[in-house]
N, C-alpha and C. Protein backbone atom coordinates (compact mmCIF):
# COMPACT_ATOMS: atom_id res chain seq x y z
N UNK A 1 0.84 -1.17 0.00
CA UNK A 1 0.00 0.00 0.00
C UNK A 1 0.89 1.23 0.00
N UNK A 2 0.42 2.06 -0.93
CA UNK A 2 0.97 3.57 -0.61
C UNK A 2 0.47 4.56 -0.34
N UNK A 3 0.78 5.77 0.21
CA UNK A 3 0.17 6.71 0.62
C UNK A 3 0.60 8.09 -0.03
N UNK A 4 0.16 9.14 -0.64
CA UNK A 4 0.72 10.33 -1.32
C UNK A 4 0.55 11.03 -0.45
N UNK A 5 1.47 11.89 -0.12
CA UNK A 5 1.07 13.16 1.20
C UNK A 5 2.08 14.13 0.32
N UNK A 6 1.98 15.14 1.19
CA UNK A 6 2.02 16.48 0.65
C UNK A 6 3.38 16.65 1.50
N UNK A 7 4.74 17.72 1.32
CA UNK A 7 5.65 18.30 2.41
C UNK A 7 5.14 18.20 3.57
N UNK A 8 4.48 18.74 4.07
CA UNK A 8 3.51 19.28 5.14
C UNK A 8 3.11 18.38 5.67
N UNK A 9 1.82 17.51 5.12
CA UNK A 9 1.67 16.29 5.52
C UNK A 9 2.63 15.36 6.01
N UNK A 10 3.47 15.10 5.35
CA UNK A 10 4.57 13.96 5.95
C UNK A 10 5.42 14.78 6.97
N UNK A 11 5.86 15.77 7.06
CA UNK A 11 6.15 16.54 8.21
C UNK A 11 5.22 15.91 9.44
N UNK A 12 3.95 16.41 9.26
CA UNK A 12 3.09 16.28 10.41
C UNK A 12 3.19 14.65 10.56
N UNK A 13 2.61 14.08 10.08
CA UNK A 13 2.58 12.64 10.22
C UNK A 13 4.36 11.92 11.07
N UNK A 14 4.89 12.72 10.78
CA UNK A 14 6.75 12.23 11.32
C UNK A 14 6.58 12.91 12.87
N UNK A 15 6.04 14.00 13.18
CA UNK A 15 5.94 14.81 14.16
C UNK A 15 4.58 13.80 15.41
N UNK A 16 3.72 13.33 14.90
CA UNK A 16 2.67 12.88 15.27
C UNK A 16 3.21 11.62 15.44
N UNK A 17 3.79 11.01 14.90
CA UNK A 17 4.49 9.00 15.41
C UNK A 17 5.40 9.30 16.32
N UNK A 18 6.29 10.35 16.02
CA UNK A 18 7.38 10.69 17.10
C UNK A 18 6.74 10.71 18.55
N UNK A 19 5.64 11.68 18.41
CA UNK A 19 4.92 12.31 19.73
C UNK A 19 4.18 10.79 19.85
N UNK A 20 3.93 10.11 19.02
CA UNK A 20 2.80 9.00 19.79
C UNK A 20 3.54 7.57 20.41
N UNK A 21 4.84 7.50 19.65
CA UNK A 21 5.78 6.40 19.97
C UNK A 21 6.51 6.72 21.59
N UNK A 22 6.67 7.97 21.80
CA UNK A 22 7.30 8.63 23.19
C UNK A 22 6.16 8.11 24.23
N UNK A 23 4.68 8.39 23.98
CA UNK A 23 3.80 7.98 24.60
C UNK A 23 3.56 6.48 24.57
N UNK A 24 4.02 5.66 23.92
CA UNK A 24 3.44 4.31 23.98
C UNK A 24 5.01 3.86 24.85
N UNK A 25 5.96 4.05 24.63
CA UNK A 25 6.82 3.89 25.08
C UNK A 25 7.20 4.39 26.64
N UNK A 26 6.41 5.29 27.13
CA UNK A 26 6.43 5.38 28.46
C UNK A 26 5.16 4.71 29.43
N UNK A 27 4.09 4.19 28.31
CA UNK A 27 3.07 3.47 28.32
C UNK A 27 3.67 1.86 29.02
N UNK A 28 4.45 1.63 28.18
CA UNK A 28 5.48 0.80 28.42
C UNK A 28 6.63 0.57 29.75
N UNK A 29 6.96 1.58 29.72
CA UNK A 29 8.09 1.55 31.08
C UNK A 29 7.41 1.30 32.62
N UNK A 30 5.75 2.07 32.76
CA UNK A 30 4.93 1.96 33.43
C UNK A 30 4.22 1.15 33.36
N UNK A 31 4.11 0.20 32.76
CA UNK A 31 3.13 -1.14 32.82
C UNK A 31 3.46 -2.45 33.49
N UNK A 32 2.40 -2.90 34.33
CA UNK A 32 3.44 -4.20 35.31
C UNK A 32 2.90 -5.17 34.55
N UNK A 33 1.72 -5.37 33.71
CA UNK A 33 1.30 -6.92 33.13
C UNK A 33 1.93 -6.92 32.38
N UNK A 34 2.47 -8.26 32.42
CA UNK A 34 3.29 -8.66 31.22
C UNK A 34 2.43 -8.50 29.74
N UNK A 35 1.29 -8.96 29.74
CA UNK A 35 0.75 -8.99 28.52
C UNK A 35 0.81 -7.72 27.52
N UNK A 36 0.39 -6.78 28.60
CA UNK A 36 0.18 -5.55 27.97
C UNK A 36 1.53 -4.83 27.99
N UNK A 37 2.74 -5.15 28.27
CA UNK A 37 4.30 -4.86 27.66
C UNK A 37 4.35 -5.51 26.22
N UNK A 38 3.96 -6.74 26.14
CA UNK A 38 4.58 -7.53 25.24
C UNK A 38 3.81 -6.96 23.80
N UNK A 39 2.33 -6.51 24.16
CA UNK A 39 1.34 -5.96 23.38
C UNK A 39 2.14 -4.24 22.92
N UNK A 40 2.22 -3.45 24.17
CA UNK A 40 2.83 -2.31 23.73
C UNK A 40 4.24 -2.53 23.11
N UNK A 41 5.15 -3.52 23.42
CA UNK A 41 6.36 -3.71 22.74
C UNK A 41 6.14 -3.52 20.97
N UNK A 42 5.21 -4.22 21.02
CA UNK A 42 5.10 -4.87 19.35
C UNK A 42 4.81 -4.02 18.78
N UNK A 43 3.69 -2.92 19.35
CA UNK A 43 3.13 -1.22 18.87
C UNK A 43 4.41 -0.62 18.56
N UNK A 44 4.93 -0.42 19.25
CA UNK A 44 6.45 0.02 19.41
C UNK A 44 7.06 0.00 18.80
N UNK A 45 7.52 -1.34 18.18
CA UNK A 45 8.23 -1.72 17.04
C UNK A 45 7.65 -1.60 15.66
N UNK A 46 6.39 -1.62 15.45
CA UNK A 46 5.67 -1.13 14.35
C UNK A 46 5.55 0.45 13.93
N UNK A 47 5.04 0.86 15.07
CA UNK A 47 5.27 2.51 14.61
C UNK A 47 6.70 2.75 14.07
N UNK A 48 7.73 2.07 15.21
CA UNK A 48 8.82 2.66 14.83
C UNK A 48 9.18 2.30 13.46
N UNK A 49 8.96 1.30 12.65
CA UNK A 49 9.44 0.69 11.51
C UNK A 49 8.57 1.95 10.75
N UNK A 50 7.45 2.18 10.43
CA UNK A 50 6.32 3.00 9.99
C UNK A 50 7.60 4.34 9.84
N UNK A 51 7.46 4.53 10.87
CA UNK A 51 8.71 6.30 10.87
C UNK A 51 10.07 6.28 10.24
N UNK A 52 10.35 4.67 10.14
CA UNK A 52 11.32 4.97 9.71
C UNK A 52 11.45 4.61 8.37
N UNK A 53 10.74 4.42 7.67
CA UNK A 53 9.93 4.10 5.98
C UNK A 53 9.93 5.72 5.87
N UNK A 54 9.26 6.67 6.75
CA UNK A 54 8.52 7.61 6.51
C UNK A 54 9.77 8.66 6.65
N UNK A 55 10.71 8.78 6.93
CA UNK A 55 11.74 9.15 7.09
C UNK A 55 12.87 8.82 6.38
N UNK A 56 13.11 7.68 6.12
CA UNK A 56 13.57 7.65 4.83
C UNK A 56 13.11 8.32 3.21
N UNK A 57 11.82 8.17 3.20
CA UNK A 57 11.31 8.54 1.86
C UNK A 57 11.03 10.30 2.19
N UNK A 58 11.41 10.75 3.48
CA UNK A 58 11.53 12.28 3.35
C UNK A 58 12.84 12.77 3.09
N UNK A 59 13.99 11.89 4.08
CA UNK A 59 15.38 12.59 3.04
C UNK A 59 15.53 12.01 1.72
N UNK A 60 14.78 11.08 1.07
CA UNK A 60 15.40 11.24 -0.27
C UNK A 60 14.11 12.36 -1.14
N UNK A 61 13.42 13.11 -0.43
CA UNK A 61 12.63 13.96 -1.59
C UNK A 61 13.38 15.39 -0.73
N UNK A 62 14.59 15.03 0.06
CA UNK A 62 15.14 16.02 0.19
C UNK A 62 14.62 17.35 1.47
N UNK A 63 13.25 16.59 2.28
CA UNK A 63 12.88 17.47 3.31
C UNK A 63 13.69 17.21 4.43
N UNK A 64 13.30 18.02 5.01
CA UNK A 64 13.91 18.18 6.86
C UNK A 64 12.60 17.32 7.99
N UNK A 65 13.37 16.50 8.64
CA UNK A 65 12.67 15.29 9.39
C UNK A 65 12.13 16.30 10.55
N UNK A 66 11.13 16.17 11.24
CA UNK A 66 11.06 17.14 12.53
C UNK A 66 11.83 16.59 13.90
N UNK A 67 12.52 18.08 14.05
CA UNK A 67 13.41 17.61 15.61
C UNK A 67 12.30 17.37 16.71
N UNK A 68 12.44 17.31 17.89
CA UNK A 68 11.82 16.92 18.94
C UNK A 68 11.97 18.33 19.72
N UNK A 69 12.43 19.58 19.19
CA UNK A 69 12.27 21.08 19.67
C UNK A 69 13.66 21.44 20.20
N UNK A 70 14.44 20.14 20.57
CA UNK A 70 16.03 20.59 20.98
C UNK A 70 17.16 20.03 20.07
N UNK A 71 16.44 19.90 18.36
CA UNK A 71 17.60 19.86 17.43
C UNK A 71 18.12 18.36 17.53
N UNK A 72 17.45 17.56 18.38
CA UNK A 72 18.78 16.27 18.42
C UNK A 72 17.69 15.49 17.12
N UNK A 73 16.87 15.62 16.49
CA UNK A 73 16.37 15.06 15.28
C UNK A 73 15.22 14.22 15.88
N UNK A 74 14.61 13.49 15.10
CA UNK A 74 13.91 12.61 15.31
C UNK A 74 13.74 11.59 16.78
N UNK A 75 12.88 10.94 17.02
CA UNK A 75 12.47 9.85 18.03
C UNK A 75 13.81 8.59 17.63
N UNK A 76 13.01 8.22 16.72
CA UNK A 76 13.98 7.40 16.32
C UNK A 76 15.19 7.37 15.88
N UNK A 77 16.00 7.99 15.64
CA UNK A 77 16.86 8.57 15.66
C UNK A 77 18.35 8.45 16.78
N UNK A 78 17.11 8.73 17.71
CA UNK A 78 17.67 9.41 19.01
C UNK A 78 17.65 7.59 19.66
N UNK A 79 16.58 7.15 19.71
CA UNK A 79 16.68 5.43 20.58
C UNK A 79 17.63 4.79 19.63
N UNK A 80 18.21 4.90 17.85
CA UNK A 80 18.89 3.83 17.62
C UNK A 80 20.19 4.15 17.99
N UNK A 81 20.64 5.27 18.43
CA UNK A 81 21.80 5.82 19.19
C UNK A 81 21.83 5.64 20.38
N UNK A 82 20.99 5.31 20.82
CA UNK A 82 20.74 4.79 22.32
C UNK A 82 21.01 3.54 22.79
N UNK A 83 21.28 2.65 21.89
CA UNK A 83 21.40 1.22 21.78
C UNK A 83 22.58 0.67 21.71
């Protein structure tokens, strides 16, 4: 499946997984059932794959990825440097 979005659009959409992956991911750190880790894990790993499709196909049309407001770039970005 593909999706056509606009500059703007894929901006927002990179800005909106960033902001929603931070939230599932602290969703995560705070959760004691196992089930519902293993459930948010997998969210986790999907969005993140999603952003990073979506981020790829923005530096090659040559846009700017959205920082997280202090310049260090992207969500993802920032956790595969973390690793």
């Amino acid at each position: 499946m593909q999706v056509d979005l606009t500059d703007e659009e894929a901006r927002l959409l990179a800005l909106h997984l960033t902001k929603h992956i931070k939230h599932v991911d602290d969703e995560l750190v705070h959760t004691d059932k196992r089930s519902m880790q293993r459930d948010l894990a997998l969210d986790e790993r999907r969005l993140l794959a999603i952003l990073e499709k979506l981020e790829a196909n923005m530096n090659e049309a040559g846009l700017t990825v959205p920082t997280n407001g202090n310049g260090n770039g992207s969500r993802l970005e920032r956790r595969h440097s973390s690793r």
